[in-house]
C-alpha atoms as a PDB file:
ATOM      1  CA  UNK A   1     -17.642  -1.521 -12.234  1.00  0.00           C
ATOM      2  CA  UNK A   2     -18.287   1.634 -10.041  1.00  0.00           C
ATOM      3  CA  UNK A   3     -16.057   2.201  -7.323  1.00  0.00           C
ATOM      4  CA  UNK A   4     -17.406   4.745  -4.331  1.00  0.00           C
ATOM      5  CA  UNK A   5     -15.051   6.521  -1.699  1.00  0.00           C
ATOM      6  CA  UNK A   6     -15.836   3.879   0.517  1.00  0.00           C
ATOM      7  CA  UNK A   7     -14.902   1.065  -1.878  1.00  0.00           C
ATOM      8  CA  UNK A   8     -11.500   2.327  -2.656  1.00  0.00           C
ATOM      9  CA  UNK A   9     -10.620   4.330   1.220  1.00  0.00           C
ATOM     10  CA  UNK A  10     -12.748   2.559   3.541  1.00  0.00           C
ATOM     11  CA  UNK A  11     -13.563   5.954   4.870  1.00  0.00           C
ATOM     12  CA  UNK A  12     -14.303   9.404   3.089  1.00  0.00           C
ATOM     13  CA  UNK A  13     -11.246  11.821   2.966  1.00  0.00           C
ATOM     14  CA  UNK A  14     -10.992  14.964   4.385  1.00  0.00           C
ATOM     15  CA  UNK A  15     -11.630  18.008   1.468  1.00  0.00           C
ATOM     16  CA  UNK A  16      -8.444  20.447   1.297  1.00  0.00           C
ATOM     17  CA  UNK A  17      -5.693  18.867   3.066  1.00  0.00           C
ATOM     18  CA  UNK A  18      -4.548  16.429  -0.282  1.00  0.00           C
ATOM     19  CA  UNK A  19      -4.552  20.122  -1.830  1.00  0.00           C
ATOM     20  CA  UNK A  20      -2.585  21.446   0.385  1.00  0.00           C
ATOM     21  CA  UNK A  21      -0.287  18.885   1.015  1.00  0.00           C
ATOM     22  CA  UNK A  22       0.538  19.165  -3.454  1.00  0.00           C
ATOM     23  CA  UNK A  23       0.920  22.730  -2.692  1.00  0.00           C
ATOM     24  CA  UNK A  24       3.623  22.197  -0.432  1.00  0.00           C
ATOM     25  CA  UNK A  25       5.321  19.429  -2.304  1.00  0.00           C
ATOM     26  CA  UNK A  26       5.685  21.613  -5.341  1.00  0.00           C
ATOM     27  CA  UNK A  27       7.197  24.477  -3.561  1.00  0.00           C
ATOM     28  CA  UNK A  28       9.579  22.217  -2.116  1.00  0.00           C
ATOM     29  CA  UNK A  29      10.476  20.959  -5.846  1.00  0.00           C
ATOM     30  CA  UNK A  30      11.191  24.381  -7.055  1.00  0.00           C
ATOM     31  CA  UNK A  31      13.086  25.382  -3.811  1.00  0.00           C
ATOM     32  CA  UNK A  32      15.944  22.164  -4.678  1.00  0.00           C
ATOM     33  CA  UNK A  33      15.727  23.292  -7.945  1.00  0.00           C
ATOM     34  CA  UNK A  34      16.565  27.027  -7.646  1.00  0.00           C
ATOM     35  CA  UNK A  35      19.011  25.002  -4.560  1.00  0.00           C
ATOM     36  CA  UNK A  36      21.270  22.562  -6.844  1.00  0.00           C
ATOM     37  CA  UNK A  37      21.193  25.052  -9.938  1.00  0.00           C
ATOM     38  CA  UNK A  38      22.304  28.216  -7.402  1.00  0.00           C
ATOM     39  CA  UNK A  39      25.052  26.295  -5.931  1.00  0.00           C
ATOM     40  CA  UNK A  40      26.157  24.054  -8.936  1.00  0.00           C
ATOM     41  CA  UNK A  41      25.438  20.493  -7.203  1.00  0.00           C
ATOM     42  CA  UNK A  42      25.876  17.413  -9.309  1.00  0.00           C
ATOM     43  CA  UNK A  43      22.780  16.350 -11.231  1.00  0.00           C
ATOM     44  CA  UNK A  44      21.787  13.407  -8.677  1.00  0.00           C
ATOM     45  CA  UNK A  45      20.690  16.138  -6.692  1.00  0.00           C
ATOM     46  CA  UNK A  46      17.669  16.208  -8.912  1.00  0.00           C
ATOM     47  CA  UNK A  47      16.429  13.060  -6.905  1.00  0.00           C
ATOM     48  CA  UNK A  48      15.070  15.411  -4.832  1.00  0.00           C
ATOM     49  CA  UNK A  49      12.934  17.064  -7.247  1.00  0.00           C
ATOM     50  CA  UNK A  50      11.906  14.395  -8.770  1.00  0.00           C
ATOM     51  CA  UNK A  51      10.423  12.720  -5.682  1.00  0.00           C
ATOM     52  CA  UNK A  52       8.789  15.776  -4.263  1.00  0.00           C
ATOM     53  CA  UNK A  53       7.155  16.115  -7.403  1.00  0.00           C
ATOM     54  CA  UNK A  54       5.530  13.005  -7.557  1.00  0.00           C
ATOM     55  CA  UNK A  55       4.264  13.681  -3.353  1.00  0.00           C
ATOM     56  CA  UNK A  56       2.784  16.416  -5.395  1.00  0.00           C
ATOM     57  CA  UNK A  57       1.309  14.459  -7.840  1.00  0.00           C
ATOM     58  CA  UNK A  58      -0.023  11.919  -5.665  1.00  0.00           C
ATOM     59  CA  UNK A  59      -1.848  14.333  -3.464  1.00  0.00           C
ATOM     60  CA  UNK A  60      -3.340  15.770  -6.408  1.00  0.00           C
ATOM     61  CA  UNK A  61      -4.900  12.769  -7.516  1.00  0.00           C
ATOM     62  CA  UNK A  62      -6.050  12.240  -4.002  1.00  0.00           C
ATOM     63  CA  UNK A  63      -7.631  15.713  -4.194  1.00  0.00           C
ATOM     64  CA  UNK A  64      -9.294  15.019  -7.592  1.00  0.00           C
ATOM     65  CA  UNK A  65     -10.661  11.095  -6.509  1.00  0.00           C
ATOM     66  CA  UNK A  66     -12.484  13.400  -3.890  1.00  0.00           C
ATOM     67  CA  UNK A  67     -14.668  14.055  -6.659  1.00  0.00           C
ATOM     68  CA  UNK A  68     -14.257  11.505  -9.377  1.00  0.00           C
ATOM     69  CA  UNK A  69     -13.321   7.833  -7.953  1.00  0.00           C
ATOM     70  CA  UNK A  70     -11.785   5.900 -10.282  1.00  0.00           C
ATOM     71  CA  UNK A  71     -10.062   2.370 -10.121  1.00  0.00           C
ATOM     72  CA  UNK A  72      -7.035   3.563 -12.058  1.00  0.00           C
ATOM     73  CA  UNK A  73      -6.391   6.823 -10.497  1.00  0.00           C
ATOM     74  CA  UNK A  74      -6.430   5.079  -7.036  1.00  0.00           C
ATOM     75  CA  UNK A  75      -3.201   2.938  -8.297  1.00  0.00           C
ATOM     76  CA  UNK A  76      -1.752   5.658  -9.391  1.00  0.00           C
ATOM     77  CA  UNK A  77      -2.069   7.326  -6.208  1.00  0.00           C
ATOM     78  CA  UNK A  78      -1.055   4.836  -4.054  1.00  0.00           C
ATOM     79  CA  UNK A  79       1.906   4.170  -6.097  1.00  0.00           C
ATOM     80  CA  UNK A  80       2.959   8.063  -5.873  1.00  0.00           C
ATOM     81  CA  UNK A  81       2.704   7.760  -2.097  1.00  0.00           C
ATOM     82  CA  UNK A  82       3.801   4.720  -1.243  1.00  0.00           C
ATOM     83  CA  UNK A  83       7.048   4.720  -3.317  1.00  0.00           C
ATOM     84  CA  UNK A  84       8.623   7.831  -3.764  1.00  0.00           C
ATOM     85  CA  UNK A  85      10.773   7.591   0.176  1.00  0.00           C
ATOM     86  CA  UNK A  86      12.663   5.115  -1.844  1.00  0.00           C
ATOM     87  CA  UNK A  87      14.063   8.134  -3.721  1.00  0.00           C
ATOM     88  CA  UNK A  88      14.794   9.521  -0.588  1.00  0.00           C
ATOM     89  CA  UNK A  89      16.673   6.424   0.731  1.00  0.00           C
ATOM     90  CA  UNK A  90      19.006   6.169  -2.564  1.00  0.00           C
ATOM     91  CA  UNK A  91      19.563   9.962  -1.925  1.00  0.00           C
ATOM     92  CA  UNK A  92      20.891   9.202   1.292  1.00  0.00           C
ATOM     93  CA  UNK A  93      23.064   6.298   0.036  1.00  0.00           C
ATOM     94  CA  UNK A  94      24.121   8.355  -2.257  1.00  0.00           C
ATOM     95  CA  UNK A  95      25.285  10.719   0.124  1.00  0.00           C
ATOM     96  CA  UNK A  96      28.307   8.409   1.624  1.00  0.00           C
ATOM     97  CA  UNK A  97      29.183   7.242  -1.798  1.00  0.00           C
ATOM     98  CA  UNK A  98      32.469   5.475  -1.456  1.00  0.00           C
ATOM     99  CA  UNK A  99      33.226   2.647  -0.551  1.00  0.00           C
ATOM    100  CA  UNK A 100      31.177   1.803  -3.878  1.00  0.00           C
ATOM    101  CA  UNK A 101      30.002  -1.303  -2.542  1.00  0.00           C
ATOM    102  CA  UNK A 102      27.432   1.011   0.014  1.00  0.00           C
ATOM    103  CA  UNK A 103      25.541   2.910  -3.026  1.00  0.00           C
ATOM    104  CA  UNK A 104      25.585  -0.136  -5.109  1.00  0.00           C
ATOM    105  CA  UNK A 105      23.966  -2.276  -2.243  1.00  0.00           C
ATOM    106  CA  UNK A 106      21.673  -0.411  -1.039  1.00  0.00           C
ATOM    107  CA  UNK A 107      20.955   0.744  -4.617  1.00  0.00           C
ATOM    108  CA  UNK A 108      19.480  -2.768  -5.369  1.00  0.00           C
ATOM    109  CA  UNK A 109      18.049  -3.686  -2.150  1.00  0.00           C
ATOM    110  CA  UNK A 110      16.115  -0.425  -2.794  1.00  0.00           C
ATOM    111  CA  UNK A 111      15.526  -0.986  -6.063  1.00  0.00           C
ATOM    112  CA  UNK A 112      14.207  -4.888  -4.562  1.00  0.00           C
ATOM    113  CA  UNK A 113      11.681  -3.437  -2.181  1.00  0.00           C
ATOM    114  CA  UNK A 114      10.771  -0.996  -4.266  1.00  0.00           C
ATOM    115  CA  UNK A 115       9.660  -3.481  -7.099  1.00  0.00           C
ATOM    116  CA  UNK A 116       7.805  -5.562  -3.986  1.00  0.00           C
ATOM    117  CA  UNK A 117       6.018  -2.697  -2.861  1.00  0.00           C
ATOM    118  CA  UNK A 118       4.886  -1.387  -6.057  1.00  0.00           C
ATOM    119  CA  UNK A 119       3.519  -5.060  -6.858  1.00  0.00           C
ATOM    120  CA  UNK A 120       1.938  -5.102  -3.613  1.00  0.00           C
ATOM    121  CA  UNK A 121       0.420  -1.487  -3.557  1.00  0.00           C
ATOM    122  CA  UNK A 122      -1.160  -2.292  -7.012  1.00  0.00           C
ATOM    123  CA  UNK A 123      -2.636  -5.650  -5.492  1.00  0.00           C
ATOM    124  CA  UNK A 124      -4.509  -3.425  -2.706  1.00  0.00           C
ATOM    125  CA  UNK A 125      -6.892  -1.985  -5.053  1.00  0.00           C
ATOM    126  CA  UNK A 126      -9.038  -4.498  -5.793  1.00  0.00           C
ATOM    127  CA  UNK A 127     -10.951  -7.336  -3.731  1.00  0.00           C
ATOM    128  CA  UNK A 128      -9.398 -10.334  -4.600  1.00  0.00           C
ATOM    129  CA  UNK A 129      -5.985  -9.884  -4.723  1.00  0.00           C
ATOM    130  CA  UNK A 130      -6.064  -7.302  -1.876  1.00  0.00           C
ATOM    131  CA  UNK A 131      -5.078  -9.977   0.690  1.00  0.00           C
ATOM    132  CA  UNK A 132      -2.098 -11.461  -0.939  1.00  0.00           C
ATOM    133  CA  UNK A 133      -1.084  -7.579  -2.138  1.00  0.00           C
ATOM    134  CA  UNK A 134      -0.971  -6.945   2.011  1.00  0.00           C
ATOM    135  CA  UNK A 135       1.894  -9.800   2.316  1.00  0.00           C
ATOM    136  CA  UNK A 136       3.702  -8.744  -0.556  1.00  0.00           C
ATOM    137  CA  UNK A 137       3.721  -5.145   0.349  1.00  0.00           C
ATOM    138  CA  UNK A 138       4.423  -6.037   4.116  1.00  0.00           C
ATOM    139  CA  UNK A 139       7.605  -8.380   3.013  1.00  0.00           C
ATOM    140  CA  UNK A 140       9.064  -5.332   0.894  1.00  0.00           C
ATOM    141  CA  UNK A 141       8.469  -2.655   3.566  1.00  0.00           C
ATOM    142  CA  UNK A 142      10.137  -5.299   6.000  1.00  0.00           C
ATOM    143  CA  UNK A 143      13.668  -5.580   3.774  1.00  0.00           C
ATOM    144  CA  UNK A 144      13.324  -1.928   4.063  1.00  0.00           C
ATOM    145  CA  UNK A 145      13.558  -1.602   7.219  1.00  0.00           C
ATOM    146  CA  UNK A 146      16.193  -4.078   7.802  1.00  0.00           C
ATOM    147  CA  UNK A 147      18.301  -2.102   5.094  1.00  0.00           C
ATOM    148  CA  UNK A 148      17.754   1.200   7.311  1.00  0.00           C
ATOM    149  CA  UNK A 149      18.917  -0.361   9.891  1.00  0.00           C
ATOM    150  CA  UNK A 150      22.318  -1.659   8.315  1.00  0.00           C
ATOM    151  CA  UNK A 151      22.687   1.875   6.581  1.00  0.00           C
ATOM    152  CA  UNK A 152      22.399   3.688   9.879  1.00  0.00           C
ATOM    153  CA  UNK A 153      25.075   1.366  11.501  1.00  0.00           C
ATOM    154  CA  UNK A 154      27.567   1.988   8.141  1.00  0.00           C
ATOM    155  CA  UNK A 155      26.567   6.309   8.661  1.00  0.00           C
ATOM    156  CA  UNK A 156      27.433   6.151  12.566  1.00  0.00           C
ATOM    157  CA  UNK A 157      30.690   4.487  11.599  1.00  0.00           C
ATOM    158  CA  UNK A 158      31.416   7.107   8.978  1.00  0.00           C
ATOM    159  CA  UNK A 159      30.882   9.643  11.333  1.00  0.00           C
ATOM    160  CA  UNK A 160      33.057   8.500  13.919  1.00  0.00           C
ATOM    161  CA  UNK A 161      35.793   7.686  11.609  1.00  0.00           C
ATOM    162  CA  UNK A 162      38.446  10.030  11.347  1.00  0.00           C
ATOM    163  CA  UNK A 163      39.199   8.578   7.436  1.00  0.00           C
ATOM    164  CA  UNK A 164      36.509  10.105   6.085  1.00  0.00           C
ATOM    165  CA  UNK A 165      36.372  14.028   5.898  1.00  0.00           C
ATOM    166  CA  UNK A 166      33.639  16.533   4.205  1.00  0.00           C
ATOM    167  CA  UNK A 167      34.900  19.685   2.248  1.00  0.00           C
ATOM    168  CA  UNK A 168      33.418  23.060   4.485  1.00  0.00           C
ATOM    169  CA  UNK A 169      30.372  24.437   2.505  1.00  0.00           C
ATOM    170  CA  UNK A 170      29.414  28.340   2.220  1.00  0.00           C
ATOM    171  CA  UNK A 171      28.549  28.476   5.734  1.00  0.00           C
ATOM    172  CA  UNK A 172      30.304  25.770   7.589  1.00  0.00           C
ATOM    173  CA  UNK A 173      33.311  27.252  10.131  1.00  0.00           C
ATOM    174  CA  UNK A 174      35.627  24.080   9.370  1.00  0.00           C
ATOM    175  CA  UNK A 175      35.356  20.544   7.858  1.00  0.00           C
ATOM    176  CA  UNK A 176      34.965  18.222  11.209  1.00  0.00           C
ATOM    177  CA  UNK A 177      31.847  21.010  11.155  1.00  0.00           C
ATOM    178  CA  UNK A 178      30.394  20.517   7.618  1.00  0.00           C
ATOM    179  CA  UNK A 179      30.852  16.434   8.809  1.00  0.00           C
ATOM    180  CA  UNK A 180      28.752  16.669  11.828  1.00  0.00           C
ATOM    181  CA  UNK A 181      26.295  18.811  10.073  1.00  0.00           C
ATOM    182  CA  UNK A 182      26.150  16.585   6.820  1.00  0.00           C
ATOM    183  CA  UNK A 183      25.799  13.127   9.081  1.00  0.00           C
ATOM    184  CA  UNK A 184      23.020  14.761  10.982  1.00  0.00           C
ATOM    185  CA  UNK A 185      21.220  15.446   7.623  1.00  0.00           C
ATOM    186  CA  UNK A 186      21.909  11.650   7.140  1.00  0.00           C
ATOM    187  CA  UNK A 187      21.065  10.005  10.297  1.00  0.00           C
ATOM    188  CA  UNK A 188      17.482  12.270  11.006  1.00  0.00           C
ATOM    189  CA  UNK A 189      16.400  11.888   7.245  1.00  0.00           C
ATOM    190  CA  UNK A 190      16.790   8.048   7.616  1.00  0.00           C
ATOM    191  CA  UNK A 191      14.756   7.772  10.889  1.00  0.00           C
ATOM    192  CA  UNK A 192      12.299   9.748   9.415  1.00  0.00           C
ATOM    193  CA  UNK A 193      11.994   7.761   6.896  1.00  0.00           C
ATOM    194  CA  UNK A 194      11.927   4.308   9.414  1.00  0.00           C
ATOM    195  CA  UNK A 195       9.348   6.186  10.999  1.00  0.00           C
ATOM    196  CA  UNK A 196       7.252   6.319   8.209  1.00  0.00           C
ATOM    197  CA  UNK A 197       8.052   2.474   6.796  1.00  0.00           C
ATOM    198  CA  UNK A 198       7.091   1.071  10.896  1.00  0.00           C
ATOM    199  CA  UNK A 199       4.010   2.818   9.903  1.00  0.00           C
ATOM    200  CA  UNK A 200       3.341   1.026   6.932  1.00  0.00           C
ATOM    201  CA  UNK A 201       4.408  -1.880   8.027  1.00  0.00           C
ATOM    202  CA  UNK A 202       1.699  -1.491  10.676  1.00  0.00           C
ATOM    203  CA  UNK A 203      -0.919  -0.136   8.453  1.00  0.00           C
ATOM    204  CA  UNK A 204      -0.856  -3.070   5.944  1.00  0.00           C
ATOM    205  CA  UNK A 205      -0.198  -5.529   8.531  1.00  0.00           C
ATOM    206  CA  UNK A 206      -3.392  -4.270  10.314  1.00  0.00           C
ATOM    207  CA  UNK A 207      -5.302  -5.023   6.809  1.00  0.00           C
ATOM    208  CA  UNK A 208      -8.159  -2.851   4.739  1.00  0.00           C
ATOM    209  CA  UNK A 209     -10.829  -1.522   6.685  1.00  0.00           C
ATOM    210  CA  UNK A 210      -8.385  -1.789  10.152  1.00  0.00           C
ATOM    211  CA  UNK A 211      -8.165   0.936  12.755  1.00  0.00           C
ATOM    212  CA  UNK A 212      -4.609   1.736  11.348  1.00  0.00           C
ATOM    213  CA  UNK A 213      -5.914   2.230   7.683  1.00  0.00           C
ATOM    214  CA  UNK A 214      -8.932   3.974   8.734  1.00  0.00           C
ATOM    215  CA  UNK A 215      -7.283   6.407  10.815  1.00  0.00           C
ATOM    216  CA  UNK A 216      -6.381   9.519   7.911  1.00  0.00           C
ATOM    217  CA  UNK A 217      -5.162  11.501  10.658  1.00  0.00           C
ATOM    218  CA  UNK A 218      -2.725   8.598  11.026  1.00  0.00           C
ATOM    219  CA  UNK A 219      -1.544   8.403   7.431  1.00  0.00           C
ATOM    220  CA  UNK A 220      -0.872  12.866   7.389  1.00  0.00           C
ATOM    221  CA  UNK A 221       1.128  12.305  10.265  1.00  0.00           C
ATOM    222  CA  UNK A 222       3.351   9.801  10.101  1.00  0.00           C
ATOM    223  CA  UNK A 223       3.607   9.634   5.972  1.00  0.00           C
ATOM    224  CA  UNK A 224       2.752  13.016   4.933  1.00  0.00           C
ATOM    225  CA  UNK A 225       4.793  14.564   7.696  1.00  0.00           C
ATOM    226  CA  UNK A 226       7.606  12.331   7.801  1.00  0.00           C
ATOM    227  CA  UNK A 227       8.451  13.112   4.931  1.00  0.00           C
ATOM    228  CA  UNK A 228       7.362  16.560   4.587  1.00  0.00           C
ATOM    229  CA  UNK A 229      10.451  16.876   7.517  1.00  0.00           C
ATOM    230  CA  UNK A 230      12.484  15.011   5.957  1.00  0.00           C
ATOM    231  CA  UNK A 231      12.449  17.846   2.652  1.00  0.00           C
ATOM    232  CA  UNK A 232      11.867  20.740   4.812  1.00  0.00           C
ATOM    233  CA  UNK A 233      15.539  18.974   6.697  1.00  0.00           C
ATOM    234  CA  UNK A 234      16.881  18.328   2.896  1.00  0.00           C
ATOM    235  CA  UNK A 235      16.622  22.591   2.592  1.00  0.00           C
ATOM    236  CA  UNK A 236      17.684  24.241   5.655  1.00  0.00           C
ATOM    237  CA  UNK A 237      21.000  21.925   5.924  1.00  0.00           C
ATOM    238  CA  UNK A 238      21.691  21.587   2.181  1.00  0.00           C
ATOM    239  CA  UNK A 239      24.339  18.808   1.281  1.00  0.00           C
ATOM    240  CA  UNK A 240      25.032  19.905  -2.374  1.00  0.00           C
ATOM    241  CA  UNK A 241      27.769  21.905  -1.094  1.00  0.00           C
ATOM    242  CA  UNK A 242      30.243  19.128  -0.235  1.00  0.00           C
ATOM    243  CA  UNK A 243      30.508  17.773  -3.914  1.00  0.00           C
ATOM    244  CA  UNK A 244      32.438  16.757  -6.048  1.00  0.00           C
ATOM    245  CA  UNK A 245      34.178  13.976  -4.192  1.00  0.00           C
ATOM    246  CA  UNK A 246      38.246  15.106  -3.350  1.00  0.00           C
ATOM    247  CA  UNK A 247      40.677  11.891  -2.197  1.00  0.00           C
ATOM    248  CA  UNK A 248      41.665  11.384   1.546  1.00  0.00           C
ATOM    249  CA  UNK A 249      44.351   9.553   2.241  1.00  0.00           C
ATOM    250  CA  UNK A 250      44.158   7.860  -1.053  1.00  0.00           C
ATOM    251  CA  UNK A 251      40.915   6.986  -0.817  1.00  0.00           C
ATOM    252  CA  UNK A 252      37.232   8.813  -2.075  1.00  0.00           C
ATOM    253  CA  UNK A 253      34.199   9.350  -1.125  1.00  0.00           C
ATOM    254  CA  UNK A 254      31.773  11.316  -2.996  1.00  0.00           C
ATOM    255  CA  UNK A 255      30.863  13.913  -0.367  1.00  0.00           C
ATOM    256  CA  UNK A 256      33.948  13.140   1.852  1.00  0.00           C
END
């Protein structure tokens, strides 16, 4: 079966921004690369990479469905763009480390919503599962959010607790300064990101063919964007600095 631009978008996407949007990405890859390599960061640093590399990819194969639509390629691309903020989540987790129980949590409640999203983005492409694909998709992007919200509550506590300190980078003054800087990377990354799931939430709860979904200008602002600032946040207030983990007290934390 042929599938048209219509079919498969509901609307006809705009020519050049998809482009230029990959463009971006794939500077931003390179830039953590030359980043973790330069200042010897541990290798989960590479999450980074990894994820703004498949932005990249995704708005490549939105570029190139401009011209040839295709079933397949459409999965693909809605996978690329609908899952990688995941990575960026774990990152984050990642980021207060210890206790273990935090990264190992949120790990698999990420790992749990990612799996539901990825069924449910799949499900979108075609007629006759696209309805039970929006509830599937919706219920993973809701446990998302909820698991924001819990990991916001956990940062603000690490923040105000004196326990937990972070080792001064190149250009930090003092630790309590590298701290405030580091949990501001933390806290403004994550609402980014809960900026971008409410969005989702909305878009698939609105359905195929709604205003929400229809609305591209929507979808570049508060997906593309959002996470575009999130990276752009990732680079000018590098973490990498603060690692490996030192004990406090006679207890760890892998950035504290």
């Amino acid at each position: 079966m042929a599938y048209t631009l219509q079919d498969l978008f509901d609307y006809h996407p705009v020519n050049g921004v998809p482009g230029a949007a990959a463009g971006l990405f794939a500077i931003i890859a390179a830039i953590h690369i030359w980043q973790t390599i330069h200042y010897n960061a541990p290798k989960w640093m590479y999450i980074l990479v990894g994820t703004a590399v498949a932005e990249s990819v995704g708005y490549i194969v939105r570029n190139v469905l401009i011209y040839h639509t295709s079933l397949g390629l459409f999965v693909f691309m809605n996978l690329c763009l609908l899952l990688p903020p995941n990575a960026l989540a774990l990152f984050n987790y990642k980021t207060i480390g210890e206790p273990k129980f935090i990264t190992w949590f949120f790990f698999g409640s990420d790992i749990f919503s990612f799996l539901i999203q990825a069924t449910g983005g799949s499900m979108q492409a075609t007629e006759s599962t696209r309805n039970a694909g929006k509830y599937i998709a919706l219920f993973g992007l809701a446990i998302q959010l909820i698991f924001f919200a819990c990991f916001l509550a956990i940062t603000i506590y690490v923040h105000r607790s004196a326990a937990y300190v972070v080792s001064a980078g190149p250009k930090d003054m003092t630790d309590k300064g590298a701290k405030i800087k580091l949990m501001r990377v933390i806290i403004a990354t994550t609402i980014l990101l809960y900026v971008r799931s409410i969005y989702r939430v909305a878009e698939f709860a609105d359905g195929y063919g709604g205003k929400i979904y229809s609305a591209e200008w929507a979808f570049y602002v508060f997906d593309c964007l959002a996470i575009l600032f999130s990276f752009v946040i990732y680079i000018l207030w590098f973490v990498g600095h603060h690692f490996p983990s030192k004990a406090v007290d006679g207890g760890y934390c892998d950035v504290f």
